[in-house]
N, C-alpha and C. Protein backbone atom coordinates (compact mmCIF):
# COMPACT_ATOMS: atom_id res chain seq x y z
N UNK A 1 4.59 8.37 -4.98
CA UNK A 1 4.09 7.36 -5.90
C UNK A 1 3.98 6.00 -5.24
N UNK A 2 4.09 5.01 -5.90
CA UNK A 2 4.10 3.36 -5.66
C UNK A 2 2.61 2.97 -5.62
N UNK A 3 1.90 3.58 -6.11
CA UNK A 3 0.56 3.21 -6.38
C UNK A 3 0.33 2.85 -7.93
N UNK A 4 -0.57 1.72 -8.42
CA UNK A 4 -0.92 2.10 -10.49
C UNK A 4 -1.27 3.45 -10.64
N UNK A 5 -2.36 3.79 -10.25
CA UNK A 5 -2.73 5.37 -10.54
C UNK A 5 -1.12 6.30 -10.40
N UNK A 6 -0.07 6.11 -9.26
CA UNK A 6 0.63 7.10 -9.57
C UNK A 6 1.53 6.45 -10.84
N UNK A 7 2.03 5.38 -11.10
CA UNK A 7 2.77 4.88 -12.02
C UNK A 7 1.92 5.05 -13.56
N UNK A 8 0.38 5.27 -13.21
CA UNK A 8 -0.55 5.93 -15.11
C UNK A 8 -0.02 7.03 -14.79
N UNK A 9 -0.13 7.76 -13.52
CA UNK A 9 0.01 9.40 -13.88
C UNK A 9 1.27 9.55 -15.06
N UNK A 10 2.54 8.78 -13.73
CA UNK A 10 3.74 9.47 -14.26
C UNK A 10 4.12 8.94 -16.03
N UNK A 11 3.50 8.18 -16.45
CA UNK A 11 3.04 7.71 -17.64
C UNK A 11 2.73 8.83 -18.49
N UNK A 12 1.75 8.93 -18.32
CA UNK A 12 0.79 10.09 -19.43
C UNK A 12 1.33 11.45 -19.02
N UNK A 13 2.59 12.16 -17.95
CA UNK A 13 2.94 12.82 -17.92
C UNK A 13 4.21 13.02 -18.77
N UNK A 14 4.66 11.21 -18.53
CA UNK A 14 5.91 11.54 -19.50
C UNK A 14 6.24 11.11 -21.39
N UNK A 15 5.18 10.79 -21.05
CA UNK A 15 4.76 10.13 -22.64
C UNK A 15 4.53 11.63 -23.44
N UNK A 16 4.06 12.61 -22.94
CA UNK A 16 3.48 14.10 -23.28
C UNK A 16 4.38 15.07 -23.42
N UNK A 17 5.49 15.23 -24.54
CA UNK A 17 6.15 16.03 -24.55
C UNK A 17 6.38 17.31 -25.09
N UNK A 18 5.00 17.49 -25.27
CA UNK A 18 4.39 19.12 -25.80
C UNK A 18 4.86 19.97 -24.45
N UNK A 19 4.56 19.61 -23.53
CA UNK A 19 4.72 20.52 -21.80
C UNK A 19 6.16 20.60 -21.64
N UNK A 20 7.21 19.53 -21.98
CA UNK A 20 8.26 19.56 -21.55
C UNK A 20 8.60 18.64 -19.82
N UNK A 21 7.25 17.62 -19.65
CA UNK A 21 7.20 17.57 -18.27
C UNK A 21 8.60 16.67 -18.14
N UNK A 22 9.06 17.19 -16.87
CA UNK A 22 10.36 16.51 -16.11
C UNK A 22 9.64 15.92 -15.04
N UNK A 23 9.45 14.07 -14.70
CA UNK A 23 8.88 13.83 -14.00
C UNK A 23 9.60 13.29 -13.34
N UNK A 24 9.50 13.13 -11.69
CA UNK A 24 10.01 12.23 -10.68
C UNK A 24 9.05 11.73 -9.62
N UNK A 25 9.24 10.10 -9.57
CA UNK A 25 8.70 9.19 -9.03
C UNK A 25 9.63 8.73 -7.82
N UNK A 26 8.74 9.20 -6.55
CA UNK A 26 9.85 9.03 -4.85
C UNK A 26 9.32 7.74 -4.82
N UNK A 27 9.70 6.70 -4.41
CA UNK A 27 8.85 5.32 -4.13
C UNK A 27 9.93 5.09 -2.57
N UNK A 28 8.65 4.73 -1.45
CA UNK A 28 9.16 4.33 0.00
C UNK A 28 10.27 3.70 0.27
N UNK A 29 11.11 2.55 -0.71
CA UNK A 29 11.58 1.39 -0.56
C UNK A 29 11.66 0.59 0.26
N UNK A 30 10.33 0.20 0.25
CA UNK A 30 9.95 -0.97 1.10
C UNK A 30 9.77 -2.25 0.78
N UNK A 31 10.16 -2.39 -0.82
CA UNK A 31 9.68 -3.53 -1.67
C UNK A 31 11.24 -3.21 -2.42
N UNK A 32 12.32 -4.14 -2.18
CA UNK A 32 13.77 -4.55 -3.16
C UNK A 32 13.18 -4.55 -4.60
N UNK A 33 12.45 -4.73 -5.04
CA UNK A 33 12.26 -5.17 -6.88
C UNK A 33 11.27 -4.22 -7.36
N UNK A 34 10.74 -2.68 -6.86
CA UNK A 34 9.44 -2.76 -6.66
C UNK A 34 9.20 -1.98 -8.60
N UNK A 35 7.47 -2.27 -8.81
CA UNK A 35 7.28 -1.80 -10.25
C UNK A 35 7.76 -0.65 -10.32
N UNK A 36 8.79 -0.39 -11.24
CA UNK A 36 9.20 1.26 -11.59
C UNK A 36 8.28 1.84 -12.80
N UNK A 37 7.85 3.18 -12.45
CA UNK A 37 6.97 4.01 -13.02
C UNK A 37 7.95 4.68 -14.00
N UNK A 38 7.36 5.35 -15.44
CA UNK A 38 7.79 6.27 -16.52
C UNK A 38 8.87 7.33 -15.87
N UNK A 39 10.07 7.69 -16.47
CA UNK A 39 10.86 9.32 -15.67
C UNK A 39 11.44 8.72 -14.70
N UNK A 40 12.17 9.69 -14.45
CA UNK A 40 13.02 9.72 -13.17
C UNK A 40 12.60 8.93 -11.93
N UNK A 41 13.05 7.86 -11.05
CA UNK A 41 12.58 7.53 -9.60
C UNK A 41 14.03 8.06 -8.85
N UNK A 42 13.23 7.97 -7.54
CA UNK A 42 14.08 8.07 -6.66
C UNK A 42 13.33 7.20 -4.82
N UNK A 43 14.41 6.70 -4.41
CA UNK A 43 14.24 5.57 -3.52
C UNK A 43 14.64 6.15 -2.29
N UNK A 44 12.89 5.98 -1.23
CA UNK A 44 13.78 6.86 0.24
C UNK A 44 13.08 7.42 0.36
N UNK A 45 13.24 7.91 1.96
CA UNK A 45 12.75 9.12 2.76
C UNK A 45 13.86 10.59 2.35
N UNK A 46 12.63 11.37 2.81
CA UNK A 46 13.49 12.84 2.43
C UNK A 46 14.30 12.92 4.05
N UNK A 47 13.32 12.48 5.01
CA UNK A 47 14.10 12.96 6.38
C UNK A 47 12.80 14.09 6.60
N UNK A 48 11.66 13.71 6.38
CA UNK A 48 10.72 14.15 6.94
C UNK A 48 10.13 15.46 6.24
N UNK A 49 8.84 16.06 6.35
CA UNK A 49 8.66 17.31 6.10
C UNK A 49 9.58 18.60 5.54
N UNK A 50 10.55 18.65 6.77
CA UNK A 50 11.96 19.66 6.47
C UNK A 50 12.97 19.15 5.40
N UNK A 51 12.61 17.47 4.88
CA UNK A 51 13.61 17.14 3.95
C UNK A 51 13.43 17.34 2.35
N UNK A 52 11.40 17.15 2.69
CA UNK A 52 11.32 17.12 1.45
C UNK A 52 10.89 18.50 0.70
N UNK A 53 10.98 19.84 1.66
CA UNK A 53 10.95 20.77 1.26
C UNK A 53 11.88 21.33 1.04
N UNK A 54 13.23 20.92 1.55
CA UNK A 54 14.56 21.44 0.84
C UNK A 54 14.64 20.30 -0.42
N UNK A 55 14.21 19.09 -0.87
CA UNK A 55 14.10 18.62 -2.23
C UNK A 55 13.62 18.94 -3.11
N UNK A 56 12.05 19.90 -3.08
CA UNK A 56 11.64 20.56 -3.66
C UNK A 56 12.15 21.43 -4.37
N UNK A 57 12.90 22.14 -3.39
CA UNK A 57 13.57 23.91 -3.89
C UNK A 57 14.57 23.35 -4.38
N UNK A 58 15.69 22.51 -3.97
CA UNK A 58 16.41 22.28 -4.52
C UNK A 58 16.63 21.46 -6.01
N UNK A 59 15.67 20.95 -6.56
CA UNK A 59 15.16 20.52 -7.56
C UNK A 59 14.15 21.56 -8.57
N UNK A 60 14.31 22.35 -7.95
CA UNK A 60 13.21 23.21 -8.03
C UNK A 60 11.43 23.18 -8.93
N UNK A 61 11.18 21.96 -8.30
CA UNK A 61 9.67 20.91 -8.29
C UNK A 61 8.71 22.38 -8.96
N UNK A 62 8.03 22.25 -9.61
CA UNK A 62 6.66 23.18 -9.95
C UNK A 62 5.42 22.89 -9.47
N UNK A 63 5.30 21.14 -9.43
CA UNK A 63 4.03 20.82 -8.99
C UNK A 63 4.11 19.40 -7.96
N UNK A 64 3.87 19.38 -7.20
CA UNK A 64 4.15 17.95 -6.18
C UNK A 64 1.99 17.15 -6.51
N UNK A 65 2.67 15.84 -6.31
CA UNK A 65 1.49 15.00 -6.49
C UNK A 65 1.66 14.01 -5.48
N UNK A 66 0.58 13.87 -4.19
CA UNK A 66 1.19 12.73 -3.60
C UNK A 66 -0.20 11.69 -3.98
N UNK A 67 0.13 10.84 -4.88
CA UNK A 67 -0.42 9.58 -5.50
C UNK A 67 0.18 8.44 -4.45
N UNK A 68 0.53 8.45 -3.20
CA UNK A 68 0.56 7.44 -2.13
C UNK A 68 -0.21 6.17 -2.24
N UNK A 69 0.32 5.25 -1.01
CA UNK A 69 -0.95 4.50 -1.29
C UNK A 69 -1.31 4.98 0.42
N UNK A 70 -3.26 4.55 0.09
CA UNK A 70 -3.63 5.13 1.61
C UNK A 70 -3.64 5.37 3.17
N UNK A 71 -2.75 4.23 3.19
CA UNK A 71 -2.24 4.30 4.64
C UNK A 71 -0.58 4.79 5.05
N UNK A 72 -0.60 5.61 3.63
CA UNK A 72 0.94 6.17 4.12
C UNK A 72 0.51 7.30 4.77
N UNK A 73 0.27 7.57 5.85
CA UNK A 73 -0.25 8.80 6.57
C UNK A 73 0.98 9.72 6.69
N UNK A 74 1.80 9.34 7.09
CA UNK A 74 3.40 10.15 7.30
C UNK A 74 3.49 10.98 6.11
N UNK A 75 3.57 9.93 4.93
CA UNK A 75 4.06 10.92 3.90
C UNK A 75 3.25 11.84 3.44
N UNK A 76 1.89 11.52 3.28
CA UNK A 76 1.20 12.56 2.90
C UNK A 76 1.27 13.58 3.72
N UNK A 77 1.19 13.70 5.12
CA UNK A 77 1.50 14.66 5.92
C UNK A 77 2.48 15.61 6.04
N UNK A 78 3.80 14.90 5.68
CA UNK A 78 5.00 15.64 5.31
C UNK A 78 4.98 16.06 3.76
N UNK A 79 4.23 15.69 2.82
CA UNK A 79 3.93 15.90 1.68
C UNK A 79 3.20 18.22 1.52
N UNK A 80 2.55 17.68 2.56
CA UNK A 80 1.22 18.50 2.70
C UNK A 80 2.04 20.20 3.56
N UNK A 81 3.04 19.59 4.59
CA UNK A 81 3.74 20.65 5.18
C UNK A 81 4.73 20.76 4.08
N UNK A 82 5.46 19.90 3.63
CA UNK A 82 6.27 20.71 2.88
C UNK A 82 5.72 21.77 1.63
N UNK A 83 4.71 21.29 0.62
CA UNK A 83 4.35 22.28 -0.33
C UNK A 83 4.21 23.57 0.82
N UNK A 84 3.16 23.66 1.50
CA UNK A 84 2.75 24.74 2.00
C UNK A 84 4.27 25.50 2.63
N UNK A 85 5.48 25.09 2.99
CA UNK A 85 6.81 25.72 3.32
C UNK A 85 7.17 26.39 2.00
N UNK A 86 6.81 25.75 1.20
CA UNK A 86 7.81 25.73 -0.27
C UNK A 86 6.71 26.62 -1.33
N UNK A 87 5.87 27.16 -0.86
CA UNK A 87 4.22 27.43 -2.16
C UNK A 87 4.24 26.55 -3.59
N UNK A 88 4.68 25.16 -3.25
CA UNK A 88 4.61 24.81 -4.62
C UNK A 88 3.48 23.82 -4.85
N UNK A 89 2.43 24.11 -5.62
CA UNK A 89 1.19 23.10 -5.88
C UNK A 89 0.88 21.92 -5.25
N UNK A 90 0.20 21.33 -4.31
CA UNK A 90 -0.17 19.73 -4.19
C UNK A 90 -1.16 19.76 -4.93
N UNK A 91 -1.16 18.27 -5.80
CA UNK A 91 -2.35 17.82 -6.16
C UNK A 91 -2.77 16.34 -5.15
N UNK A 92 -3.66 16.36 -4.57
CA UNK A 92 -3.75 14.74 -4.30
C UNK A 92 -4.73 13.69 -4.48
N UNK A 93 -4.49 12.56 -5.00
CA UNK A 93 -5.03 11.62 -6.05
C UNK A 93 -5.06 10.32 -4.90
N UNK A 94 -6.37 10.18 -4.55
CA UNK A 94 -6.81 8.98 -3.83
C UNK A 94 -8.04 8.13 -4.44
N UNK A 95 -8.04 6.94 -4.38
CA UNK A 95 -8.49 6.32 -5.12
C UNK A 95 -9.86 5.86 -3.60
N UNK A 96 -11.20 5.78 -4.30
CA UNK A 96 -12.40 5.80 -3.16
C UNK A 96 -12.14 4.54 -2.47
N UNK A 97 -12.58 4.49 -0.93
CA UNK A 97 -11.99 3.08 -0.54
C UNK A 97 -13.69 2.22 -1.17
N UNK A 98 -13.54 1.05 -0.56
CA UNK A 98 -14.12 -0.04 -1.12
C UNK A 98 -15.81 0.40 -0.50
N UNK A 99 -16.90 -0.25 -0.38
CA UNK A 99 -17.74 -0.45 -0.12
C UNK A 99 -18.29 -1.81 0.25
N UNK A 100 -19.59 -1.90 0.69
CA UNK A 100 -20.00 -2.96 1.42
C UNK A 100 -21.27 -3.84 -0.12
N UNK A 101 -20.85 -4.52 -0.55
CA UNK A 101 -22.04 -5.32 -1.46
C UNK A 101 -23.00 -6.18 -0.36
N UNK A 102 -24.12 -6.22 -0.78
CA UNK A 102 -25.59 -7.21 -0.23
C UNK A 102 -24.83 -8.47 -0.12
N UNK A 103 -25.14 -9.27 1.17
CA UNK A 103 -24.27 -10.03 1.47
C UNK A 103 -22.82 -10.07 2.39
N UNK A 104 -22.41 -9.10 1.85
CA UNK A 104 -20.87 -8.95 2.61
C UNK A 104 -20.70 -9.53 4.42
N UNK A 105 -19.90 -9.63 4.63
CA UNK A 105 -20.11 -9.71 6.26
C UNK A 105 -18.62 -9.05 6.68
N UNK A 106 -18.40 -7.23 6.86
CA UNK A 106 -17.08 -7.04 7.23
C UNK A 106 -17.19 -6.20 8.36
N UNK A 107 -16.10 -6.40 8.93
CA UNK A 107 -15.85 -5.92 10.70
C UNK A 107 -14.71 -5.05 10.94
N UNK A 108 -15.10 -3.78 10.66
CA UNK A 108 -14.04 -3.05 10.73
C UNK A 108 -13.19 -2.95 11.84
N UNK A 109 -12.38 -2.45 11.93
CA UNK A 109 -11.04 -2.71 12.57
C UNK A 109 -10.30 -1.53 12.46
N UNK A 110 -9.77 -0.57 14.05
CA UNK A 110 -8.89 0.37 13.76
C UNK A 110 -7.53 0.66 13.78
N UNK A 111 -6.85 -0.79 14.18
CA UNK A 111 -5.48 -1.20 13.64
C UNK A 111 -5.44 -2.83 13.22
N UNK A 112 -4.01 -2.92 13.24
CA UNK A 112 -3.97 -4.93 13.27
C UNK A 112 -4.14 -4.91 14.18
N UNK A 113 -3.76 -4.69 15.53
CA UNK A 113 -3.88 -4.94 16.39
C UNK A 113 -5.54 -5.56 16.98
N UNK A 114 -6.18 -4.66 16.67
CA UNK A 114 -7.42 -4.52 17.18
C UNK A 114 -8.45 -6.00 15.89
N UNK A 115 -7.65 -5.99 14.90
CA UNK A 115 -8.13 -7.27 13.66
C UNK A 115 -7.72 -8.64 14.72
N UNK A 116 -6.75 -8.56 15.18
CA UNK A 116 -6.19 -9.49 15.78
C UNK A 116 -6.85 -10.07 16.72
N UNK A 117 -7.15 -8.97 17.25
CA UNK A 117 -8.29 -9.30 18.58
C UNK A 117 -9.92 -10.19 18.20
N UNK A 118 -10.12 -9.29 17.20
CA UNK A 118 -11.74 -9.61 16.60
C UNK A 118 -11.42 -11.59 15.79
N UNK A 119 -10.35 -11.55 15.74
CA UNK A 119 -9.81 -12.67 14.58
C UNK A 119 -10.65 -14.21 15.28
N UNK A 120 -10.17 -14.52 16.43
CA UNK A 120 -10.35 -16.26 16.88
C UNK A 120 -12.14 -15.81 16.65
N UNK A 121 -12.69 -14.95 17.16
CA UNK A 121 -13.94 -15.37 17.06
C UNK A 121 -14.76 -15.31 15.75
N UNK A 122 -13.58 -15.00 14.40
CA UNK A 122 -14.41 -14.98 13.32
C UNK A 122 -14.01 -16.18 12.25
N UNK A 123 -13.25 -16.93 12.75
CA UNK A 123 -12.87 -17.99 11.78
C UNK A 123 -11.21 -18.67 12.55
N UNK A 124 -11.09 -19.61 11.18
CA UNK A 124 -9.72 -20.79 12.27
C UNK A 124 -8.87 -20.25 10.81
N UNK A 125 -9.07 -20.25 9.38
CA UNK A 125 -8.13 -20.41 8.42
C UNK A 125 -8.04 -18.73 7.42
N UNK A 126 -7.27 -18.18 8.00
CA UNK A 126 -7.22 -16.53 7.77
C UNK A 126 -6.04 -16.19 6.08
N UNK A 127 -7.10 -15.31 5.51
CA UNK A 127 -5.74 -14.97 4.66
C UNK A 127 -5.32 -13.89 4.56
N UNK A 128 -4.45 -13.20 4.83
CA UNK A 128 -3.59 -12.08 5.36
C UNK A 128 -2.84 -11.24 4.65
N UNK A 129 -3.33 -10.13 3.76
CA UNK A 129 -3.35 -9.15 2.64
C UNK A 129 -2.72 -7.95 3.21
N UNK A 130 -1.96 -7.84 4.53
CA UNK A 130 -1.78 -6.48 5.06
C UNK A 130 -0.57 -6.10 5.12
N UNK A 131 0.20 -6.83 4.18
CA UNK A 131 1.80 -6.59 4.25
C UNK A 131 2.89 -7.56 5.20
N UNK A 132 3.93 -7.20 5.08
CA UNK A 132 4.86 -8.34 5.93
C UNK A 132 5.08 -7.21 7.03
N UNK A 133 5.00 -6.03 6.76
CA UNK A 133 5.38 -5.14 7.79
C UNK A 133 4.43 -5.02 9.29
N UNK A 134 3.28 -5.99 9.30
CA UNK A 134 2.60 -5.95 10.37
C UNK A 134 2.22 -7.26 10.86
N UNK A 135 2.95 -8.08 10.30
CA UNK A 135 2.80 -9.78 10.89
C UNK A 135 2.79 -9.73 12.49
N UNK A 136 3.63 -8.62 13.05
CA UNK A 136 4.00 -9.38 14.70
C UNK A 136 2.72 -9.36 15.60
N UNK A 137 1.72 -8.30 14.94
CA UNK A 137 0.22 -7.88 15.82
C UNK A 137 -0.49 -9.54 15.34
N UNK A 138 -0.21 -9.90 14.92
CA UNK A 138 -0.97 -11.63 14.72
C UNK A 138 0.18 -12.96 15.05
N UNK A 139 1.17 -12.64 15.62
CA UNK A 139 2.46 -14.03 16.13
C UNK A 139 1.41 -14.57 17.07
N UNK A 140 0.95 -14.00 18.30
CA UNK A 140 0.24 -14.69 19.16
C UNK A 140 -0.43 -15.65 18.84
N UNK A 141 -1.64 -15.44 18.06
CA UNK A 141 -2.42 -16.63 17.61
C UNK A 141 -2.66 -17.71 16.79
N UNK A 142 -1.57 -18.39 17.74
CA UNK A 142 -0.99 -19.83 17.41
C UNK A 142 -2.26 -20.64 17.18
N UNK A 143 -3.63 -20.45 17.87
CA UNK A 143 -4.28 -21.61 17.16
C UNK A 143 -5.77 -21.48 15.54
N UNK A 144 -4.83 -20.36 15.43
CA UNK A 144 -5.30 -19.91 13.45
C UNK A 144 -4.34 -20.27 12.60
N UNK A 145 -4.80 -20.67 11.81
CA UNK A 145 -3.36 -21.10 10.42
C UNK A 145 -3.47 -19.58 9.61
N UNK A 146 -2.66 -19.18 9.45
CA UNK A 146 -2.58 -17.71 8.26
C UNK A 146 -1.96 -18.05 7.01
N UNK A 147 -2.58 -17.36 5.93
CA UNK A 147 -1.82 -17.48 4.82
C UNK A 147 -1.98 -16.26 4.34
N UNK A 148 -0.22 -15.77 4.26
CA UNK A 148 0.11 -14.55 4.18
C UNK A 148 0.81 -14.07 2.90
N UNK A 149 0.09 -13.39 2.52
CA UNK A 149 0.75 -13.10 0.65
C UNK A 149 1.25 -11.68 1.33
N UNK A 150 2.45 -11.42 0.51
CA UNK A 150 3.12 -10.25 0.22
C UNK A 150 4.22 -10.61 -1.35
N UNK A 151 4.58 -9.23 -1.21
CA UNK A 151 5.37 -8.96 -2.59
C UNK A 151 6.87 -9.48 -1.86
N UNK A 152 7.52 -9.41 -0.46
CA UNK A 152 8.94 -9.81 0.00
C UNK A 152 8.77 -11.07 1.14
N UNK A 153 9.40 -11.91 1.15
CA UNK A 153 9.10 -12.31 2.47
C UNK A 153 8.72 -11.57 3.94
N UNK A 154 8.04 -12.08 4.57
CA UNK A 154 8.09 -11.58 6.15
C UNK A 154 9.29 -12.03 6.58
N UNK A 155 9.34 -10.96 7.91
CA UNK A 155 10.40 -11.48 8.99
C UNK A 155 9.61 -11.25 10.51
N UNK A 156 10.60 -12.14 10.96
CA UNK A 156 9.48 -12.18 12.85
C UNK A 156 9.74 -11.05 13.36
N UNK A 157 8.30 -11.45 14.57
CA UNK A 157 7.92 -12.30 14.72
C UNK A 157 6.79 -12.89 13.95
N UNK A 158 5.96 -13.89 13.39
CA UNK A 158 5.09 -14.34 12.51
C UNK A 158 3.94 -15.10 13.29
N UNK A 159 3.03 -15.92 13.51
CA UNK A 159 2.74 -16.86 13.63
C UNK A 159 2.91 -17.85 13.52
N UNK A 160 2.83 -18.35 14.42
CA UNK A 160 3.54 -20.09 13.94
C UNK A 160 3.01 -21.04 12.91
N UNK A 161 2.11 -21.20 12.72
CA UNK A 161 1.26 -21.67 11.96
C UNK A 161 1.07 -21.07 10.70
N UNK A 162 1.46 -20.73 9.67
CA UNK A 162 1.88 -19.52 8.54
C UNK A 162 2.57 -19.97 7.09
N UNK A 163 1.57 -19.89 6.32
CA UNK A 163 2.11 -20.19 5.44
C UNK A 163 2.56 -18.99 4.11
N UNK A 164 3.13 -18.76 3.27
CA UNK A 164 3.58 -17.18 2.70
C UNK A 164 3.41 -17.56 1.04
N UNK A 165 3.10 -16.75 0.72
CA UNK A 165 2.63 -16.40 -0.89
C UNK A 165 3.57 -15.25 -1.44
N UNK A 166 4.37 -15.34 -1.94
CA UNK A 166 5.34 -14.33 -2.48
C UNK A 166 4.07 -13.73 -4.16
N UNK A 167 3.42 -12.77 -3.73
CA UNK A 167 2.99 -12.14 -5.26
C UNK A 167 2.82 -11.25 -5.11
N UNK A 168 2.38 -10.39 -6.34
CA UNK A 168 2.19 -9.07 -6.66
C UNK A 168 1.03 -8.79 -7.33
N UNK A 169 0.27 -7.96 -6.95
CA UNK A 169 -1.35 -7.67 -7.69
C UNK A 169 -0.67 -6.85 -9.28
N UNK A 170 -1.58 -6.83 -9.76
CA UNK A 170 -3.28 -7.13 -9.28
C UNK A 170 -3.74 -8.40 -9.99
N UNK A 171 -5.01 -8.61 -8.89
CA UNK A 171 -5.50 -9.83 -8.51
C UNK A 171 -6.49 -10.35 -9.47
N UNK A 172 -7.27 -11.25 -10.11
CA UNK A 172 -7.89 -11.49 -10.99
C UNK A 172 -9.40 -12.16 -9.93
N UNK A 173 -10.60 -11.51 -10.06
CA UNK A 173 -11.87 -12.35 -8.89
C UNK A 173 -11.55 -13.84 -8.78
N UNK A 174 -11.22 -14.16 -10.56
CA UNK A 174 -11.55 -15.98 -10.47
C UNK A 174 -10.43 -16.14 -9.60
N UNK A 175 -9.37 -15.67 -9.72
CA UNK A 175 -7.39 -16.08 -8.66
C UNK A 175 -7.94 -15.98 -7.71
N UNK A 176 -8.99 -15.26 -7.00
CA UNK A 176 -8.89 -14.98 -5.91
C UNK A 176 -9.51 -15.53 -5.04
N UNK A 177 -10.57 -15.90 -6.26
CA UNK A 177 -11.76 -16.67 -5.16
C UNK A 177 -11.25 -18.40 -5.40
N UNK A 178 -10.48 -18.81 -6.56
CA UNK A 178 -9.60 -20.18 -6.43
C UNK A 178 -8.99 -20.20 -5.16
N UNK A 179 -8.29 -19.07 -5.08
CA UNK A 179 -6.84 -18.97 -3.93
C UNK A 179 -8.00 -19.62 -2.43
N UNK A 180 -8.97 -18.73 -2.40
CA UNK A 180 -9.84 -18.75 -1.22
C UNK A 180 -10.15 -19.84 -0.95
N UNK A 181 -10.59 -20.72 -1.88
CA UNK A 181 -11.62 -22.49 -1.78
C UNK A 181 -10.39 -23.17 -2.01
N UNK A 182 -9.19 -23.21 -2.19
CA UNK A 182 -7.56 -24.06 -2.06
C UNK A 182 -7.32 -24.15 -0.99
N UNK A 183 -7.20 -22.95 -0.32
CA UNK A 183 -6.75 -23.14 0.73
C UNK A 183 -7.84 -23.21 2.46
N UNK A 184 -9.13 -23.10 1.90
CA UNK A 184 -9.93 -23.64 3.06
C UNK A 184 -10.43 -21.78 3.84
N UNK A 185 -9.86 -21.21 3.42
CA UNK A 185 -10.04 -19.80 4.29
C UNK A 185 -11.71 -19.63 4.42
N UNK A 186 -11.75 -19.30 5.74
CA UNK A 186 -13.05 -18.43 6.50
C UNK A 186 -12.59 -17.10 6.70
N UNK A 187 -11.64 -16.55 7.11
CA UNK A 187 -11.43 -14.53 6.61
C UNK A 187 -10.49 -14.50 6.72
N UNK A 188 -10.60 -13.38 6.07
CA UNK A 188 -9.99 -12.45 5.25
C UNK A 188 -9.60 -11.06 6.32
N UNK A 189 -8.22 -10.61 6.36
CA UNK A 189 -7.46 -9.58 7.12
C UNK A 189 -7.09 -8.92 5.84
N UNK A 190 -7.73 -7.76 5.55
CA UNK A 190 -7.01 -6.51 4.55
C UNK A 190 -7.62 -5.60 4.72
N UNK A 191 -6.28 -4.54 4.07
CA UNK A 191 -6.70 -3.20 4.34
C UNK A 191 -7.36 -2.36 3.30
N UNK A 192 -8.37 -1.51 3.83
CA UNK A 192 -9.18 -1.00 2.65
C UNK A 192 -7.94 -0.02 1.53
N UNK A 193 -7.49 -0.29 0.53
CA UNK A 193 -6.87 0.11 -0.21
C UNK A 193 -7.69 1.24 -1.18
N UNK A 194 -8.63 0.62 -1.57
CA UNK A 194 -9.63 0.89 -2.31
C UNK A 194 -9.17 0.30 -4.03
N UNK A 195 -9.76 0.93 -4.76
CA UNK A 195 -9.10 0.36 -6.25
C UNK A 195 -9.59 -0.94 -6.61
N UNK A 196 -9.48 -1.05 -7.57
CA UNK A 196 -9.96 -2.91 -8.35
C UNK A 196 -8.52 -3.80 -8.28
N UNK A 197 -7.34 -3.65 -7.73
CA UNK A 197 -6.67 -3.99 -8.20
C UNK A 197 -6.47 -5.04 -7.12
N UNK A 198 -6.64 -4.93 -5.92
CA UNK A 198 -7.04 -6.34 -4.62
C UNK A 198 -8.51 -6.59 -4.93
């Protein structure tokens, strides 16, 4: 889970008590406060593939859903080996990534790393949507100002020049495009999530 779509699922699964559904919501804990979904959560790694297929059986799961968000590649992967260890159902629920509107001007990118690189030659005042967990691929470039929203603080290394937005989506166009002309930004660093909700 830790996506809206998985927090509607586990909603309308547990709101529905004709089925009898027993639901549980795994969330990464990567976020101290993070939105808790309908039913049961639970906080954490299983310990990989082999962990979360002895959680399965041992819980004895009927149907697994990995409602992730899209760049959890790990888990879905260990998601994907464990049902198939265990024969117990995956469903998986991804939300389409974004598209390009008339006008747009975007430059894809196949890590931060590689954003980082493309960055001095596309602007001086950046705003930085990609989590606190990947600040250190942008510390170097001391002569961009960043303004970096996340849901926890960052920790270093950062950029020097950095200013931090403690929030939580979802985002409203008018918030967003205010946030944009406040603070002076020429681009934008995020990851295709997909969804309306960035």
């Amino acid at each position: 889970g830790g996506t809206a779509e998985a927090r509607d699922l586990a909603g309308l699964l547990a709101a529905d008590p004709a089925p009898g559904w027993r639901v549980t919501s795994s969330l990464a804990g990567r976020v101290s406060t993070p939105r808790l979904p309908p039913g049961e959560v639970r906080v954490g790694g299983f310990g990989g593939a082999e962990g979360l297929a002895a959680w399965l059986t041992g819980h004895r799961v009927d149907a697994l859903v990995d409602a992730t968000h899209p760049f959890a590649a790990a888990m879905s992967r260990h998601a994907a080996e464990a049902a198939a260890r265990t024969d117990v159902p995956l469903l998986v629920l991804r939300r389409p990534g974004w598209t390009p509107a008339p006008g747009d001007d975007w430059h894809d990118a196949g890590s931060l790393t590689e954003a980082a690189g493309q960055l001095p030659s596309l602007g001086r005042r950046v705003f930085l949507t990609t989590g606190r967990m990947g600040l250190a691929a942008f510390a170097a470039l001391d002569e961009l100002w960043f303004l970096v929203r996340s849901v926890e603080p960052p920790g270093e290394p950062a950029p020097s020049r950095t200013e931090v937005l403690l929030d939580r989506g979802p985002f409203t166009l008018a918030g967003e495009r205010e946030l944009l002309r406040r603070h002076r930004i020429d681009v934008v660093v995020t990851k295709d999530s997909g969804g309306a909700a960035t």
